[in-house]
N, C-alpha and C. Protein backbone atom coordinates (compact mmCIF):
# COMPACT_ATOMS: atom_id res chain seq x y z
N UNK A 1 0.84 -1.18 0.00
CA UNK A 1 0.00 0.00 0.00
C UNK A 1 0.89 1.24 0.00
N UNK A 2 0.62 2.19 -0.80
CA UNK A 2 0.80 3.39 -1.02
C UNK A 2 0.27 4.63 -0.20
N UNK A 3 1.02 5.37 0.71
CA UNK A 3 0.65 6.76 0.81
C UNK A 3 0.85 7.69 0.62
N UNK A 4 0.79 9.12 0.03
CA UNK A 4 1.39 9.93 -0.17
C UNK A 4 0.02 10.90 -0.18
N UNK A 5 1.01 12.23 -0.43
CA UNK A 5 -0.11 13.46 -0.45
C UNK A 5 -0.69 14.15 -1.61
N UNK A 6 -1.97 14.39 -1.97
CA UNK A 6 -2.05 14.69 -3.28
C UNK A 6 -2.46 16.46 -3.03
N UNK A 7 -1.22 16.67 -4.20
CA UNK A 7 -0.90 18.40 -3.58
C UNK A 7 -1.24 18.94 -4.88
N UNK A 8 -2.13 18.71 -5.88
CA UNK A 8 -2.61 19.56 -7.29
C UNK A 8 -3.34 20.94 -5.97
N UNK A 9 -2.80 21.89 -6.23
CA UNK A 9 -3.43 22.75 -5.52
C UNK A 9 -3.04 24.25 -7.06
N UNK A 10 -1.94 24.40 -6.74
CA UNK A 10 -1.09 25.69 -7.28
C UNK A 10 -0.50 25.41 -8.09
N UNK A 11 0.19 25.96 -9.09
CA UNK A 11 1.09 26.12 -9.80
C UNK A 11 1.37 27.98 -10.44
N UNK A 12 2.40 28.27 -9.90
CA UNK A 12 3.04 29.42 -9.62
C UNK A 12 4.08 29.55 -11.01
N UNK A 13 4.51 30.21 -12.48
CA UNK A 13 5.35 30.53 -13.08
C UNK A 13 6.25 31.30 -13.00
N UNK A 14 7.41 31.44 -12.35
CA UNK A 14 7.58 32.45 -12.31
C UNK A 14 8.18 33.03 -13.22
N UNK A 15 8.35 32.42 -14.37
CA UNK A 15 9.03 33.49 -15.62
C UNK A 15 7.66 34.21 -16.28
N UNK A 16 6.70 33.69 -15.97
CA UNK A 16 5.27 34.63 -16.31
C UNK A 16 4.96 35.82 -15.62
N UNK A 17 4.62 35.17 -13.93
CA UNK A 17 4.14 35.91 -13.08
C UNK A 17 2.39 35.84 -12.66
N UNK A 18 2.53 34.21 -13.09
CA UNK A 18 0.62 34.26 -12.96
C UNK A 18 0.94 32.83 -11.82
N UNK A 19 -0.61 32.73 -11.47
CA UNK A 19 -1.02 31.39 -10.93
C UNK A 19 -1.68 30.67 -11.37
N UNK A 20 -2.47 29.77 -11.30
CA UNK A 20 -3.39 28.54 -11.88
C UNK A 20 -3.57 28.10 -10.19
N UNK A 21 -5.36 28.33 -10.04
CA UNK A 21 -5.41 27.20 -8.94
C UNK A 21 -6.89 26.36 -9.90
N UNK A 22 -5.71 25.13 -9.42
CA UNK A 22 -6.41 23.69 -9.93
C UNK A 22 -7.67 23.05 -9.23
N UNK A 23 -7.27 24.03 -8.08
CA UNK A 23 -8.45 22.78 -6.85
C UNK A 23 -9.71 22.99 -7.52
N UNK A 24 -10.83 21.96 -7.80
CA UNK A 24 -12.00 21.97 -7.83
C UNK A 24 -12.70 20.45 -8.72
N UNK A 25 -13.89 21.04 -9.50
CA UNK A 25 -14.53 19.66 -10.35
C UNK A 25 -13.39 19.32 -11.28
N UNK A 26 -13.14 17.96 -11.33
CA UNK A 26 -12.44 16.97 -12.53
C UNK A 26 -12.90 16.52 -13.03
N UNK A 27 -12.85 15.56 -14.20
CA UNK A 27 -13.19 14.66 -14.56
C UNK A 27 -11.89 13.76 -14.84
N UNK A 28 -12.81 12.18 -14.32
CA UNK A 28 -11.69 11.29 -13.98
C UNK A 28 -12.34 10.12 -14.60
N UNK A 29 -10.94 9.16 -15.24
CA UNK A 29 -11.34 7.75 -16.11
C UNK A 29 -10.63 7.10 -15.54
N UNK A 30 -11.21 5.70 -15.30
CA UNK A 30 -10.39 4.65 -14.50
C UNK A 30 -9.55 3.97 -15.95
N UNK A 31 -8.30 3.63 -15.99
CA UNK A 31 -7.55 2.86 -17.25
C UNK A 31 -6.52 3.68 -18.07
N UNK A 32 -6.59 3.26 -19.18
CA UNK A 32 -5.23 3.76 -19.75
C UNK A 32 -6.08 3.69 -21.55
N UNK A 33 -6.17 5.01 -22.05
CA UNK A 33 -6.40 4.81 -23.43
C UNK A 33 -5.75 6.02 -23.95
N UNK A 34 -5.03 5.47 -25.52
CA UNK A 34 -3.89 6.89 -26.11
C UNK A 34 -5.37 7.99 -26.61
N UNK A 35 -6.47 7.69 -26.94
CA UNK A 35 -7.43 8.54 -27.31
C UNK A 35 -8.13 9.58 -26.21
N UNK A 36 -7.26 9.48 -25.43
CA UNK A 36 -8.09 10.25 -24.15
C UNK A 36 -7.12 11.74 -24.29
N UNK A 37 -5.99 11.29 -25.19
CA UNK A 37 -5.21 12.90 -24.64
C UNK A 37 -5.84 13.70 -25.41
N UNK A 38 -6.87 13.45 -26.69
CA UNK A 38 -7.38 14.28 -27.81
C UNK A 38 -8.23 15.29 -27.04
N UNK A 39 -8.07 16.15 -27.46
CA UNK A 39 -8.74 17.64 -26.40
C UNK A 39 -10.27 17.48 -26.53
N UNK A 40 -10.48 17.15 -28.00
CA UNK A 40 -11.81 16.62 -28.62
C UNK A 40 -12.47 15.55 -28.03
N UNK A 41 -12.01 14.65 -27.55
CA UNK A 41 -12.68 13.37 -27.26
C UNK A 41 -13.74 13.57 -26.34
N UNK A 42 -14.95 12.76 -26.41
CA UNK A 42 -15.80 13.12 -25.42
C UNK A 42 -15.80 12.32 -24.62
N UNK A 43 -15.51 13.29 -23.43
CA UNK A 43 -15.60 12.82 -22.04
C UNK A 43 -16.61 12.75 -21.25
N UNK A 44 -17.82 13.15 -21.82
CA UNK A 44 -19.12 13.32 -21.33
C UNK A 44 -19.39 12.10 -20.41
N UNK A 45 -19.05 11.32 -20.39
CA UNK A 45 -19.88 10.31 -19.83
C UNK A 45 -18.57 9.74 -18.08
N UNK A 46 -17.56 10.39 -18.08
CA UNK A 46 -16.51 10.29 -16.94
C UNK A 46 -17.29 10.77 -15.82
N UNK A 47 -16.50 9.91 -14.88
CA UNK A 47 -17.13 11.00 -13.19
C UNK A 47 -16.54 11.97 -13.12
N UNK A 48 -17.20 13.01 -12.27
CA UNK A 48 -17.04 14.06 -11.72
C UNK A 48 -16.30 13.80 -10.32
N UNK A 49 -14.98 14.47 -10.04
CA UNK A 49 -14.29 14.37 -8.63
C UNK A 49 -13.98 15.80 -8.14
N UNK A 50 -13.12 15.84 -6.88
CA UNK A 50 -13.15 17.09 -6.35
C UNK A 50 -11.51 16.77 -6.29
N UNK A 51 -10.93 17.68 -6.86
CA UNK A 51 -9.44 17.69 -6.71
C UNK A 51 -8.96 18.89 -5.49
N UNK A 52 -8.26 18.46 -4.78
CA UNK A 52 -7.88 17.57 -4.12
C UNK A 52 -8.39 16.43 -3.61
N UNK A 53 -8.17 15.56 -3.30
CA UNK A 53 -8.98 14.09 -2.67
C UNK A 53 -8.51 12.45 -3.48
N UNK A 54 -8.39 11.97 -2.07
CA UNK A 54 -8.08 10.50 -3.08
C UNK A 54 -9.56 10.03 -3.35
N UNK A 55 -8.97 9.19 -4.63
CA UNK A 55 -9.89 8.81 -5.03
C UNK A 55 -10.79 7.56 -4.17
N UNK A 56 -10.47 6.71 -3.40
CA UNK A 56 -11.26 6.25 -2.43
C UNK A 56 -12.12 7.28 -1.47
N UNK A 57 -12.28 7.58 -1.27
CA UNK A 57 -12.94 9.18 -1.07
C UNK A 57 -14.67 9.49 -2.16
N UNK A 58 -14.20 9.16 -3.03
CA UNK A 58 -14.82 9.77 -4.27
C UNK A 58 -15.81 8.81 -5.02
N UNK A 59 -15.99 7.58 -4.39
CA UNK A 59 -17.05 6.51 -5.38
C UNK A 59 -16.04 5.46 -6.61
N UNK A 60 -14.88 5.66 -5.43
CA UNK A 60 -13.54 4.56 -6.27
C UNK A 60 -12.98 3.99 -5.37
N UNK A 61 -14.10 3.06 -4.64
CA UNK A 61 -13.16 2.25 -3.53
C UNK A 61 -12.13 1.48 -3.82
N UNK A 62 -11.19 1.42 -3.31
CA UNK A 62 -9.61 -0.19 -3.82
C UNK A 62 -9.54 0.14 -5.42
N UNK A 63 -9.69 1.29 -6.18
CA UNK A 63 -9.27 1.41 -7.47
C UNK A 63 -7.90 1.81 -7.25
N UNK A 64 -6.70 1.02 -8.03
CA UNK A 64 -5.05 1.40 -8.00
C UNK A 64 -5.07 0.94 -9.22
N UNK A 65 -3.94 1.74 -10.20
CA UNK A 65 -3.51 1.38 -11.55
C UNK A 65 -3.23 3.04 -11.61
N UNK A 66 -4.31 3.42 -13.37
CA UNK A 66 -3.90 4.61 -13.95
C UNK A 66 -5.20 4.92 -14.13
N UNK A 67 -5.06 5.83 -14.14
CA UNK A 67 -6.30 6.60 -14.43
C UNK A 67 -6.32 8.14 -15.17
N UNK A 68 -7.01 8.97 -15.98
CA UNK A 68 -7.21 10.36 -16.23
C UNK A 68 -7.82 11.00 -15.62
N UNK A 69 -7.32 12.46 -15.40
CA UNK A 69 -7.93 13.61 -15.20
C UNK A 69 -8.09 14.48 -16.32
N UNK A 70 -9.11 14.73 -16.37
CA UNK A 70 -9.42 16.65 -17.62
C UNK A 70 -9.78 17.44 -16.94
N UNK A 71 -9.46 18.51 -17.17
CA UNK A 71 -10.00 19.83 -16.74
C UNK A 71 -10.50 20.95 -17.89
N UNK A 72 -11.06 21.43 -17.82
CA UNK A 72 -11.01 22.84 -18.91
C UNK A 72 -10.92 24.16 -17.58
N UNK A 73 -9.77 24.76 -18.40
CA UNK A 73 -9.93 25.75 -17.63
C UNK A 73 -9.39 27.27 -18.51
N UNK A 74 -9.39 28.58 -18.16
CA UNK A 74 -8.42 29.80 -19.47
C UNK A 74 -7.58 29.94 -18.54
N UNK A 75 -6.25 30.80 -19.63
CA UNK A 75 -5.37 31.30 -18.72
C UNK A 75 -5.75 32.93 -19.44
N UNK A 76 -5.51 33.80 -18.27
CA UNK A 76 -6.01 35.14 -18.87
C UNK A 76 -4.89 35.99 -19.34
N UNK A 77 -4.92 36.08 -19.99
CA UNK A 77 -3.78 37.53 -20.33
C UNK A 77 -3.49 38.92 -19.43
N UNK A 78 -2.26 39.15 -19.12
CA UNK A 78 -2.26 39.98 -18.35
C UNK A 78 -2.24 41.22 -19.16
């Protein structure tokens, strides 16, 4: 068994000078498929999770392997 901390919270650039906060709705796929990185693909039908949080937590009891996350989110122009 595995523990560790799941820290998607921030991400700070500093050759930009912006932030990104990640915390909130995901969408998450249990497995491994190369068609999932297509920006296009529909994901419509994935669960909804709350990032931060393990996924036992979330309606994925004893799930271990790989799995996806998507997000949509903008980055704004300063």
């Amino acid at each position: 068994m595995y523990r560790f901390e799941i820290g998607l919270t921030k991400y700070a650039a500093e050759s930009n000078g912006f932030e990104v906060d990640l915390r909130g709705i995901w969408k998450l796929k249990s497995g491994d498929n190369r068609d999932w990185k297509d920006p296009y693909y529909d994901d419509a039908k994935w669960k909804l999770v709350n990032v931060p949080s393990p996924w036992e937590k979330q309606d994925f009891p004893g799930m271990d392997g790989i799995a996806w996350y998507r997000k949509d989110f903008k980055l704004n122009a300063r």
